[in-house]
C-alpha atoms as a PDB file:
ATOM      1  CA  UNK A   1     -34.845  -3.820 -17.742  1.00  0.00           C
ATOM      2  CA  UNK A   2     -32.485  -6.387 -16.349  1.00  0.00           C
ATOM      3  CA  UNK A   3     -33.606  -8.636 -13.892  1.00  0.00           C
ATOM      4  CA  UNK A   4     -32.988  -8.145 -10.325  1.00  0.00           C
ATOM      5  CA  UNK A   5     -31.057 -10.932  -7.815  1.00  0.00           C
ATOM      6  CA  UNK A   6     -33.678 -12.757  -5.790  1.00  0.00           C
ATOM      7  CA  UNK A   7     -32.363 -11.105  -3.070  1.00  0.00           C
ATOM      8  CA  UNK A   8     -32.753  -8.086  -4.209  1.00  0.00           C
ATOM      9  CA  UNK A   9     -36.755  -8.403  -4.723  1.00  0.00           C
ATOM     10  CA  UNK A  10     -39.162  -7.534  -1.539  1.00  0.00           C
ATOM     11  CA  UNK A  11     -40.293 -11.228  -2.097  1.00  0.00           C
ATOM     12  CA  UNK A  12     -36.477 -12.636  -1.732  1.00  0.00           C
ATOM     13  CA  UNK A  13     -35.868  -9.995   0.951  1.00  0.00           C
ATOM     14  CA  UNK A  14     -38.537 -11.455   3.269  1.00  0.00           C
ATOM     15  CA  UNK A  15     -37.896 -15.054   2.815  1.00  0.00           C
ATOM     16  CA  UNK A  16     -34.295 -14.266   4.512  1.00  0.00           C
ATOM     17  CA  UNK A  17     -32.299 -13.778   1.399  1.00  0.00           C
ATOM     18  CA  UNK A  18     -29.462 -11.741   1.626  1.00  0.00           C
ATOM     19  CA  UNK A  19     -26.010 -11.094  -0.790  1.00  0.00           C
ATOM     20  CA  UNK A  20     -23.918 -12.595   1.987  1.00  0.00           C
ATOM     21  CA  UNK A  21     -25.769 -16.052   3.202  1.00  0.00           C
ATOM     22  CA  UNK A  22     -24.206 -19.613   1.290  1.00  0.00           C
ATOM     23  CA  UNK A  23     -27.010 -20.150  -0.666  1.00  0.00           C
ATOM     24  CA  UNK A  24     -26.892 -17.137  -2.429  1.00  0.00           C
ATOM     25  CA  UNK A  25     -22.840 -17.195  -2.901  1.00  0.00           C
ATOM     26  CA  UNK A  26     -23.458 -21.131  -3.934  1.00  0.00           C
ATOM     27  CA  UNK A  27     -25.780 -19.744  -6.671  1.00  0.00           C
ATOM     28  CA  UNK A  28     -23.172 -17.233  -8.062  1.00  0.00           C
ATOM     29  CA  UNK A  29     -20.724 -20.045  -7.781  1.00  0.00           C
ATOM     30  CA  UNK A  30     -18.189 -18.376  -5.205  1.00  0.00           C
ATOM     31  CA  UNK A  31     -19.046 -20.076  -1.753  1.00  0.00           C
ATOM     32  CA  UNK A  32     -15.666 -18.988  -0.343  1.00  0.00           C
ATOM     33  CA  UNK A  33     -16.041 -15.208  -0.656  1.00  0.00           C
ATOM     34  CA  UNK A  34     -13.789 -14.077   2.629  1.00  0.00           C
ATOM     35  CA  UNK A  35     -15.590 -10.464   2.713  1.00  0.00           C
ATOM     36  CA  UNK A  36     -18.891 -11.936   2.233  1.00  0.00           C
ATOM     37  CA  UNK A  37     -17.841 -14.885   4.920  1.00  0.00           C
ATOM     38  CA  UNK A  38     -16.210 -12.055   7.508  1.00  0.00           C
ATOM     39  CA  UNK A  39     -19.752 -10.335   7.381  1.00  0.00           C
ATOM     40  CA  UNK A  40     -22.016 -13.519   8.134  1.00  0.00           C
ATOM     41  CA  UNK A  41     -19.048 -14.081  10.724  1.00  0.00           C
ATOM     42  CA  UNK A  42     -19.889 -10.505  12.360  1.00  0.00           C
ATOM     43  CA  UNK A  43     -23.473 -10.711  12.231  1.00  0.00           C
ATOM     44  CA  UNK A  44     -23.456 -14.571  14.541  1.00  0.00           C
ATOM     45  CA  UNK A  45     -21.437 -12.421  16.578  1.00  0.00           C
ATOM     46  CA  UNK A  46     -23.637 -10.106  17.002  1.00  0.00           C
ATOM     47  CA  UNK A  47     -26.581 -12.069  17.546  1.00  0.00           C
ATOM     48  CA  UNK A  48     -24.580 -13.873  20.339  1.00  0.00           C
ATOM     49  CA  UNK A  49     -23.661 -10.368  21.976  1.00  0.00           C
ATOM     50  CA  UNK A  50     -27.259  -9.343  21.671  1.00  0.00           C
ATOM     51  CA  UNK A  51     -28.285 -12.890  23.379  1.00  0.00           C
ATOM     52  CA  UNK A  52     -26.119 -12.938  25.728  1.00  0.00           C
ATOM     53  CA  UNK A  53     -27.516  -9.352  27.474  1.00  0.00           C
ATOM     54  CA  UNK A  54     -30.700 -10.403  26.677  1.00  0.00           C
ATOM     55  CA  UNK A  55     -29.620 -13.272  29.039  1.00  0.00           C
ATOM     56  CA  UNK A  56     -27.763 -10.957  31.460  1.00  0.00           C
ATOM     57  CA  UNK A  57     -30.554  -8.568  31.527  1.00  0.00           C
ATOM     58  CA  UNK A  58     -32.712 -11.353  32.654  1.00  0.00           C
ATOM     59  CA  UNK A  59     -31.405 -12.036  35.320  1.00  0.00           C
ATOM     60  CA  UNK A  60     -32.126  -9.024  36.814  1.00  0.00           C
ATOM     61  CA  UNK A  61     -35.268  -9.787  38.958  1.00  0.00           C
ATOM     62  CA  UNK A  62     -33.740 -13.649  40.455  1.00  0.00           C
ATOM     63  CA  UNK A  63     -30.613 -11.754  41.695  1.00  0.00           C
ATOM     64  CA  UNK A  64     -32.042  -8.605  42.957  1.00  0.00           C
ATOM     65  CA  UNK A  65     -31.243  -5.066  42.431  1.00  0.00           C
ATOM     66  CA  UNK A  66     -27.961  -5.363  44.188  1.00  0.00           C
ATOM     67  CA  UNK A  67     -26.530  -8.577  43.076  1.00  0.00           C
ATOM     68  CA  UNK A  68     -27.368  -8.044  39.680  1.00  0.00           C
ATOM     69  CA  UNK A  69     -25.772  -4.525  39.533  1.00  0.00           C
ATOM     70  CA  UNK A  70     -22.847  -5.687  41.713  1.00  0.00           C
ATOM     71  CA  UNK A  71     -21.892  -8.439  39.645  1.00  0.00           C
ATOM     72  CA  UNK A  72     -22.194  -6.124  35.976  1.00  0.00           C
ATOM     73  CA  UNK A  73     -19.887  -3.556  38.150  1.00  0.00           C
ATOM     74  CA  UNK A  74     -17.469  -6.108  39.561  1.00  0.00           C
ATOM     75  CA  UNK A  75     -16.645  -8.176  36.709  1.00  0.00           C
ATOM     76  CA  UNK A  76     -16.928  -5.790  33.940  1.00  0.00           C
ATOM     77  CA  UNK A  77     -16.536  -2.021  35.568  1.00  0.00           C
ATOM     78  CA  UNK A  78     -20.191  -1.355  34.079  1.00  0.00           C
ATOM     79  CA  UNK A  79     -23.563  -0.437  35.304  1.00  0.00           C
ATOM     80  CA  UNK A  80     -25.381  -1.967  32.192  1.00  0.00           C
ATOM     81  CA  UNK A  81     -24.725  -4.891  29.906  1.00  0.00           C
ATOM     82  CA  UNK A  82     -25.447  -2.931  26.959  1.00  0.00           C
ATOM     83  CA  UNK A  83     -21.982  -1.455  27.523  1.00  0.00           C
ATOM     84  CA  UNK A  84     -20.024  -4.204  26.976  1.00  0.00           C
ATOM     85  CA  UNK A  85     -19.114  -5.365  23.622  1.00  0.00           C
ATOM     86  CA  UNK A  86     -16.898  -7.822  24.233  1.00  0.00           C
ATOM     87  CA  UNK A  87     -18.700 -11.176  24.391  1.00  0.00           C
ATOM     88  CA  UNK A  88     -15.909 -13.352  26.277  1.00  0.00           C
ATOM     89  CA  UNK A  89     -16.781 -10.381  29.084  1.00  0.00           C
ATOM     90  CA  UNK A  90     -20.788 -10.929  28.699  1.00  0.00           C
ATOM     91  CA  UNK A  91     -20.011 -14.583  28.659  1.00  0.00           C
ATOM     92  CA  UNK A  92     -17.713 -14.235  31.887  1.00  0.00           C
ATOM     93  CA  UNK A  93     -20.810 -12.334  33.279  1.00  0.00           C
ATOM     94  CA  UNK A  94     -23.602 -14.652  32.472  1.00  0.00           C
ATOM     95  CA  UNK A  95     -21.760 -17.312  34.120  1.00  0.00           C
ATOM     96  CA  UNK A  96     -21.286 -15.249  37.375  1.00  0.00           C
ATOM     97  CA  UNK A  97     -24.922 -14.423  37.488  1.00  0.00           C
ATOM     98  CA  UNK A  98     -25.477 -17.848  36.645  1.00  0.00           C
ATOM     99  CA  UNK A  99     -23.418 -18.884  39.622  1.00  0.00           C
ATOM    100  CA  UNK A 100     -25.141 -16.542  41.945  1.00  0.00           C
ATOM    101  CA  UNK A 101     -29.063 -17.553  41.311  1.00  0.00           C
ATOM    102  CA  UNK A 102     -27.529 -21.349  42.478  1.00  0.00           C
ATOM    103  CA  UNK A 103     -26.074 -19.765  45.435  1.00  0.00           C
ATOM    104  CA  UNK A 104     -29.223 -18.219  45.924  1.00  0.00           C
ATOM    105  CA  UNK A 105     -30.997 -21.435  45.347  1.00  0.00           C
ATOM    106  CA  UNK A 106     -28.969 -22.737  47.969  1.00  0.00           C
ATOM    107  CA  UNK A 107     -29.261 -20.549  50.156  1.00  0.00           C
ATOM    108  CA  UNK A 108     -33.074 -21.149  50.576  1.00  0.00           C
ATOM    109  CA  UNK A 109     -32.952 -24.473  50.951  1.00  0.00           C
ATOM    110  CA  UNK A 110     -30.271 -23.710  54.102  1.00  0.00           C
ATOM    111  CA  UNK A 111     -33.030 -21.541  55.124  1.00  0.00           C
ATOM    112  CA  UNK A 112     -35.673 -23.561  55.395  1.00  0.00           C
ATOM    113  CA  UNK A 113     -33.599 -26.230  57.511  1.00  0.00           C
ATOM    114  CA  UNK A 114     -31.997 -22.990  59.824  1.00  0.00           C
ATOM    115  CA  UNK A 115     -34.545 -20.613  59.614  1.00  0.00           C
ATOM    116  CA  UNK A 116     -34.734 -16.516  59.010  1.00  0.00           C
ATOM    117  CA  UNK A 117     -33.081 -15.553  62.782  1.00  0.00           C
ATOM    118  CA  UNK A 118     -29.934 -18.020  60.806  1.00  0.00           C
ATOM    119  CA  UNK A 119     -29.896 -15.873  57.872  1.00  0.00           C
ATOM    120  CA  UNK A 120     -30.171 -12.815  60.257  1.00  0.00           C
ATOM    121  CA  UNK A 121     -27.830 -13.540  62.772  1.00  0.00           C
ATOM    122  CA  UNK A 122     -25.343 -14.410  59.294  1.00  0.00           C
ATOM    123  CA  UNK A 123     -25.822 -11.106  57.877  1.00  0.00           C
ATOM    124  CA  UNK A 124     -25.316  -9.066  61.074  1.00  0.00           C
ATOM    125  CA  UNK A 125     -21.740 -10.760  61.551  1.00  0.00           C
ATOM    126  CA  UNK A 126     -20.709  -9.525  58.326  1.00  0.00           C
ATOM    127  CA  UNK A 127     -22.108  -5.882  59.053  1.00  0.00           C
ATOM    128  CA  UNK A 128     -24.856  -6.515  56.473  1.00  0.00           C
ATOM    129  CA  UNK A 129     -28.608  -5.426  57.721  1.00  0.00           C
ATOM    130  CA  UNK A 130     -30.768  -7.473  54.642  1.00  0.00           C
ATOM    131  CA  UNK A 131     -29.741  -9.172  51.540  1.00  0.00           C
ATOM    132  CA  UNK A 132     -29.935  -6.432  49.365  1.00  0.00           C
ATOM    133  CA  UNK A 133     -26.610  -5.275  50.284  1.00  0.00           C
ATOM    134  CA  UNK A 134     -24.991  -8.510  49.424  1.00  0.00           C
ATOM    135  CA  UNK A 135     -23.637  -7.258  45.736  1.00  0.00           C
ATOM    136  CA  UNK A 136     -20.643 -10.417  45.312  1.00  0.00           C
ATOM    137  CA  UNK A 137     -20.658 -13.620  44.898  1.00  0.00           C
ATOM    138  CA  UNK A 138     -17.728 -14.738  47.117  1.00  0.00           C
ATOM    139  CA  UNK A 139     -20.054 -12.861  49.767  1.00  0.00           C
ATOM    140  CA  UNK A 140     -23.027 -14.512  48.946  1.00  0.00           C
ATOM    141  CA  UNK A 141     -21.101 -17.658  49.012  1.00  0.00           C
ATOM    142  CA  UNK A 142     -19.712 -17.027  52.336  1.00  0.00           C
ATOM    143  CA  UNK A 143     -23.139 -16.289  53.676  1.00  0.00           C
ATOM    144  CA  UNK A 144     -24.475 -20.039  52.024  1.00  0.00           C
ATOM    145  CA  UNK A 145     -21.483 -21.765  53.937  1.00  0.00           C
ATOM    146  CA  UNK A 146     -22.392 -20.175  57.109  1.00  0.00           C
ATOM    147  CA  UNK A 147     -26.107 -21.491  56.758  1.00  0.00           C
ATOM    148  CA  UNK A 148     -25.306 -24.532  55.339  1.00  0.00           C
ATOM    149  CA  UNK A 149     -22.698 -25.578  58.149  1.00  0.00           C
ATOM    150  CA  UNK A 150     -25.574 -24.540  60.743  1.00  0.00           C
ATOM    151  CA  UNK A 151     -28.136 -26.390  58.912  1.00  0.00           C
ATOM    152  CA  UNK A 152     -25.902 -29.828  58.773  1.00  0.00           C
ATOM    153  CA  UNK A 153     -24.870 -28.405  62.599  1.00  0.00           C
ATOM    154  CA  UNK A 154     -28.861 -29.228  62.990  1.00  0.00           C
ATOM    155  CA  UNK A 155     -29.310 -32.193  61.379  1.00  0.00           C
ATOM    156  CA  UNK A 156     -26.321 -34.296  63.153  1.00  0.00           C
END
């Protein structure tokens, strides 16, 4: 019986061997296979799709319910990440979420020096009754300038 490619064993299999990685195409010699390289290409792509809404999908509890879900549906016409399968769009995503949980960050240290009536008073101008309806992050932004011009208002 002939003998079987160590990737091919149960032994090889779990040490990570597989027909397409280099060291296996360096052993047979042909390290610039383009079918075997197009398939390692698609699987890092994967992996970075499948890290990126694992990011994403993280984020879900520091936004809230409505920032979270307001961003996926503003910036990529989705209600889950899992939907997407273009990774320039999770990536344009991640960095909007990203961008909101400093806003957010912000926006509690504006607190602290204004207070909750600030934040209050804030929201009611823009017809908004609690943060959970905030669901952009040019609104969220506008609400951080408004706080953080009364906070330096306070300070001078």
């Amino acid at each position: 019986m002939p003998k079987l490619t160590d990737w091919a064993t149960p032994e090889g299999w779990q040490k990570g061997l597989r027909p397409w990685t280099e060291s296996f195409l360096s052993s047979r010699g042909t390290p610039d296979c383009d079918r075997c390289s197009s398939v390692e290409n698609d699987l890092s792509g994967q992996e970075k799709e499948r890290k990126l809404i694992r990011q994403i999908q993280a984020m879900a509890v520091p936004l809230g319910k409505g920032l979270y879900r307001g961003i996926l549906k503003s910036v990529a016409k989705v209600w889950n990440p899992m939907d997407v399968r273009d990774v320039g769009l999770l990536d344009k995503i991640l960095s909007s979420m990203q961008a909101a949980e400093r806003a957010l960050t912000r926006l509690e240290v504006a607190v602290e020096s204004t207070g909750p009536q600030a934040l209050a008073a804030t929201l009611h101008s823009l017809d908004l009754g609690r943060m959970e309806q905030v669901t952009t992050v040019q609104l969220l932004d506008r609400i951080v300038a408004a706080l953080e011009g009364q906070a330096r208002n306070i300070g001078s």
